[in-house]
Protein backbone atom coordinates (compact mmCIF):
# COMPACT_ATOMS: atom_id res chain seq x y z
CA UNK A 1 -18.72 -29.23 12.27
CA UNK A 2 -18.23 -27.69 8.90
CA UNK A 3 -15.18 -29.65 7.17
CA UNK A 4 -12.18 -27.56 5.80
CA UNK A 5 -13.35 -25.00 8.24
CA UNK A 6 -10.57 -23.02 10.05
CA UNK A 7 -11.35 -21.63 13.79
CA UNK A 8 -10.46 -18.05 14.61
CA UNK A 9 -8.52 -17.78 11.06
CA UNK A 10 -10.09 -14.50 9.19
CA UNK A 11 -9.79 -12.62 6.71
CA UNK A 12 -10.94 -8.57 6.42
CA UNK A 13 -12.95 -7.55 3.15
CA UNK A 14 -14.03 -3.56 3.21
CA UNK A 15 -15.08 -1.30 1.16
CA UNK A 16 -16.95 -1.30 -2.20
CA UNK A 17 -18.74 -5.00 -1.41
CA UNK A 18 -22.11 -5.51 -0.56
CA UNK A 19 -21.28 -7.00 2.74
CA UNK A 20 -18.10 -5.64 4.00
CA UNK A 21 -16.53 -7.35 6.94
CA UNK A 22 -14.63 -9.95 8.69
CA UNK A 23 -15.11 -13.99 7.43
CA UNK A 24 -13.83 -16.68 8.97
CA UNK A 25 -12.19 -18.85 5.87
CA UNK A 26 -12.10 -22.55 4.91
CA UNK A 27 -8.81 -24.31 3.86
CA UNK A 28 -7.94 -23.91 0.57
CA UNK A 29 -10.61 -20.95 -0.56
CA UNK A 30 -9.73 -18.27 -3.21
CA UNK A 31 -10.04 -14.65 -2.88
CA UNK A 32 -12.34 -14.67 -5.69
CA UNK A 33 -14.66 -17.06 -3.26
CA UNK A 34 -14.56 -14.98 -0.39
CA UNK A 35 -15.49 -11.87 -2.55
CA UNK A 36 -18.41 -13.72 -3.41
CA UNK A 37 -19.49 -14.47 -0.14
CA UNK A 38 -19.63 -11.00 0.92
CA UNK A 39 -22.22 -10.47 -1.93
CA UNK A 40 -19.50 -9.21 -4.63
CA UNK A 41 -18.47 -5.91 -5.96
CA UNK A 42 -21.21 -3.03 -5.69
CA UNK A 43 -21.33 -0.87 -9.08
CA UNK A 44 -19.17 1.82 -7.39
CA UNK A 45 -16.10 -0.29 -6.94
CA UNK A 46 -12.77 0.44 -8.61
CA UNK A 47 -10.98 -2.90 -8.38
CA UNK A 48 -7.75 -1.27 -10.10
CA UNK A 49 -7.16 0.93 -6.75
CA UNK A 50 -7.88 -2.38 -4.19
CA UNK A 51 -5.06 -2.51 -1.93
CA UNK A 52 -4.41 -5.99 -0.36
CA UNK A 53 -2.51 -6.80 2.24
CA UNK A 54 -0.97 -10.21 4.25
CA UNK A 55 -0.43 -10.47 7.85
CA UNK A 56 3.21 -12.45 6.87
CA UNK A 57 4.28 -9.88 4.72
CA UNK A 58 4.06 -7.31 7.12
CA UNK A 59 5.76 -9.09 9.53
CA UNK A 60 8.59 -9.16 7.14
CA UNK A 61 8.50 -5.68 5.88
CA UNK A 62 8.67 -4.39 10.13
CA UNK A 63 12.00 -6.52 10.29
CA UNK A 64 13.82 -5.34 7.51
CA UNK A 65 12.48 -2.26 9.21
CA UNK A 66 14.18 -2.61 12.26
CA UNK A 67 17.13 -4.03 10.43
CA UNK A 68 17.43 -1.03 8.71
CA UNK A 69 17.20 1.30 11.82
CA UNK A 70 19.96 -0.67 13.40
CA UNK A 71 22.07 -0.34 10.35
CA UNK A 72 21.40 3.38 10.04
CA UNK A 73 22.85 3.38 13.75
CA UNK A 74 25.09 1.68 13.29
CA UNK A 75 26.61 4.13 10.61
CA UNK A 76 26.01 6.39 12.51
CA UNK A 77 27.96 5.75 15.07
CA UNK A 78 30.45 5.11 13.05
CA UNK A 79 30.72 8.64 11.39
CA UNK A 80 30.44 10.45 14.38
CA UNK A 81 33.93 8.14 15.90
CA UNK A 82 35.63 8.64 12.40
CA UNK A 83 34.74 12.40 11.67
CA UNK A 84 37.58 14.58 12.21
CA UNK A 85 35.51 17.86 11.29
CA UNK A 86 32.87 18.55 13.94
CA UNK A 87 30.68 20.34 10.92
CA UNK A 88 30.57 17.50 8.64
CA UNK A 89 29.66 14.93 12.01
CA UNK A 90 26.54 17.68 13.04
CA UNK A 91 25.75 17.39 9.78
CA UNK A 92 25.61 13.76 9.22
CA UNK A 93 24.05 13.26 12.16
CA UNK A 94 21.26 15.81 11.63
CA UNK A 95 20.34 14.14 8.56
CA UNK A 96 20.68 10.56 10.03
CA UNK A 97 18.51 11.64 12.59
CA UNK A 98 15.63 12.62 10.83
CA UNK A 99 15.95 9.44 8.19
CA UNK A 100 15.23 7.17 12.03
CA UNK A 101 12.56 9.32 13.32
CA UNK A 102 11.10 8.72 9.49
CA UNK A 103 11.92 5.23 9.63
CA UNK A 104 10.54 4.42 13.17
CA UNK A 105 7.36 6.45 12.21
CA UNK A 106 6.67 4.39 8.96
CA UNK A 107 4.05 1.23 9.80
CA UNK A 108 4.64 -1.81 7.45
CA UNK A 109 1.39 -2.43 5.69
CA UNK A 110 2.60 -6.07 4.16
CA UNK A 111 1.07 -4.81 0.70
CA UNK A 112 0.99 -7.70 -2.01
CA UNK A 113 0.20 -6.29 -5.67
CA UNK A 114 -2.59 -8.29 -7.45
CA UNK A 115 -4.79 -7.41 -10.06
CA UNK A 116 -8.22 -7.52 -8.43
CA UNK A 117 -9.78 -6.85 -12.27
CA UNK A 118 -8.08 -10.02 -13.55
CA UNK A 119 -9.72 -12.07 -10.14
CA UNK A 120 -12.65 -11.08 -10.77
CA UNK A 121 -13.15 -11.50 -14.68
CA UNK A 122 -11.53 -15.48 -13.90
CA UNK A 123 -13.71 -15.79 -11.64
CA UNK A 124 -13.70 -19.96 -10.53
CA UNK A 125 -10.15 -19.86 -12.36
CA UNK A 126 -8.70 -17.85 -9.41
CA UNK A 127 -5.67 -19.06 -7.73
CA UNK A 128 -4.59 -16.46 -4.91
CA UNK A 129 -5.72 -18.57 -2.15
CA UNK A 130 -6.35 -16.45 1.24
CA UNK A 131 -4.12 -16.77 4.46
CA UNK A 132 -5.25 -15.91 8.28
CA UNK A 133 -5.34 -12.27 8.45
CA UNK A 134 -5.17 -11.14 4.50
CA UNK A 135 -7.03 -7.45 4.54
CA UNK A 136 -8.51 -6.19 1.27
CA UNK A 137 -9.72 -2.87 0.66
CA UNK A 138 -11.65 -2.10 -2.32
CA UNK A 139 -12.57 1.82 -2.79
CA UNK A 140 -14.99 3.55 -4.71
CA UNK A 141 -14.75 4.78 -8.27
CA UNK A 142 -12.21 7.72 -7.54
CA UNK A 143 -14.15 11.38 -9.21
CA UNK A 144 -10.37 13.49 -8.59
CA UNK A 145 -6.98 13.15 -9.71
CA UNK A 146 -4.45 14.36 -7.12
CA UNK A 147 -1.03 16.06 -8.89
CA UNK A 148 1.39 16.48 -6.39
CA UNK A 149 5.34 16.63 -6.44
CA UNK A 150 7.39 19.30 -8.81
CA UNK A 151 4.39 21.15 -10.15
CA UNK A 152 3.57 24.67 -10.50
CA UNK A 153 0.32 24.24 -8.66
CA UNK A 154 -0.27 20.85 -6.98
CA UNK A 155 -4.33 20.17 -6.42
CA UNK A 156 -7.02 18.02 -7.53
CA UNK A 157 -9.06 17.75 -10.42
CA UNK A 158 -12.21 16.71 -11.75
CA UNK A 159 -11.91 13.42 -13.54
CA UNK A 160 -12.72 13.21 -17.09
CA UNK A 161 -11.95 9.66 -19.08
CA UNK A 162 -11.27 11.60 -22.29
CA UNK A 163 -8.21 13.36 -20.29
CA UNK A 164 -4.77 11.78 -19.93
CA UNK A 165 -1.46 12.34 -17.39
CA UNK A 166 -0.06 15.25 -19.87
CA UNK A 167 -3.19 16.59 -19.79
CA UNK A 168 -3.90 16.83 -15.86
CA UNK A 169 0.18 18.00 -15.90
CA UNK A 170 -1.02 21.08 -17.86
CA UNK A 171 -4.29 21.67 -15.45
CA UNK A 172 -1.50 22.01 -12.79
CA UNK A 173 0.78 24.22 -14.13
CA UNK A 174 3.29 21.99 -16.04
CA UNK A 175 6.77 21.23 -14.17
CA UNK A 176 8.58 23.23 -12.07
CA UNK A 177 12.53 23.64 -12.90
CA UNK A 178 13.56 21.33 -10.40
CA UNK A 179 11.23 18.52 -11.49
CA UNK A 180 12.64 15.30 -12.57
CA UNK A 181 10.53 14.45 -15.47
């Protein structure tokens, strides 16, 4: 028996570490510790783009989900009993409609912002502690910028450091007229 040691309690570490996987985790142990058990960061990490995620948190974010769904039908049906104008009820419900298909198609993903830079430069000091079924992804050092949105040409581009966001703005096309700046 290994003391402190949690049975079928795991935690998911992928990408950019020198052995990605699943670990079973102790009581008590840091994110920072578990890194280091899956050898640490390779050189092409980029620990500002990590996205971690917690099992509880999801499980939150699905029923505020559903609570939402059942509100937006709730509305609905209210609209649709209230309408006197059978345009302005197709209408509402058209666009209700297509907000629940949207809404039942999104997946929670229990996201929980942390700087993974910060863990790793404290090291030892660490405090985020891990719970049964935490997920972290860490990718590799990204070599595009993606502008999308209200631009005259949305694609990618090469990254340069000495280049900034007005500068990748321009590369696209600068905003179109209905951009919200």
């Amino acid at each position: 028996p290994i003391p402190l040691w949690k049975e079928g309690e795991t935690v998911e570490i992928l990408g950019e570490v020198n052995f990605p996987g699943t670990y079973s985790m102790k009581a008590g142990e840091t994110l920072f510790e578990v890194i280091e058990r899956a050898g640490g960061v390779t050189d092409r990490a980029f620990p500002s783009g990590a996205v971690f995620s917690r099992e509880n948190l999801r499980l939150k974010e699905e029923e505020q989900r559903d609570r939402l769904i059942a509100q937006l039908e709730s509305d609905l049906a209210n609209v649709t009993l209230s309408a006197s104008d059978s345009e302005e009820v197709s209408q509402s419900q058209a666009a209700a409609s297509a907000m629940l298909v949207r809404l039942r198609n999104t997946q929670p993903q229990g996201r929980l912002v942390i700087d993974l830079s910060k863990i790793l430069d404290d090291g030892e000091k660490s405090e985020l502690r891990i719970k049964a079924g935490d997920k972290l992804m860490i990718p590799e050092i990204p070599y595009a910028v993606s502008v999308s949105g209200e631009v005259q040409f949305p694609t990618s581009h090469l990254y340069e450091s000495k280049l900034g966001l007005t500068d990748y703005l321009e590369r696209s096309g600068g905003f179109t007229p209905n951009a919200d700046e």
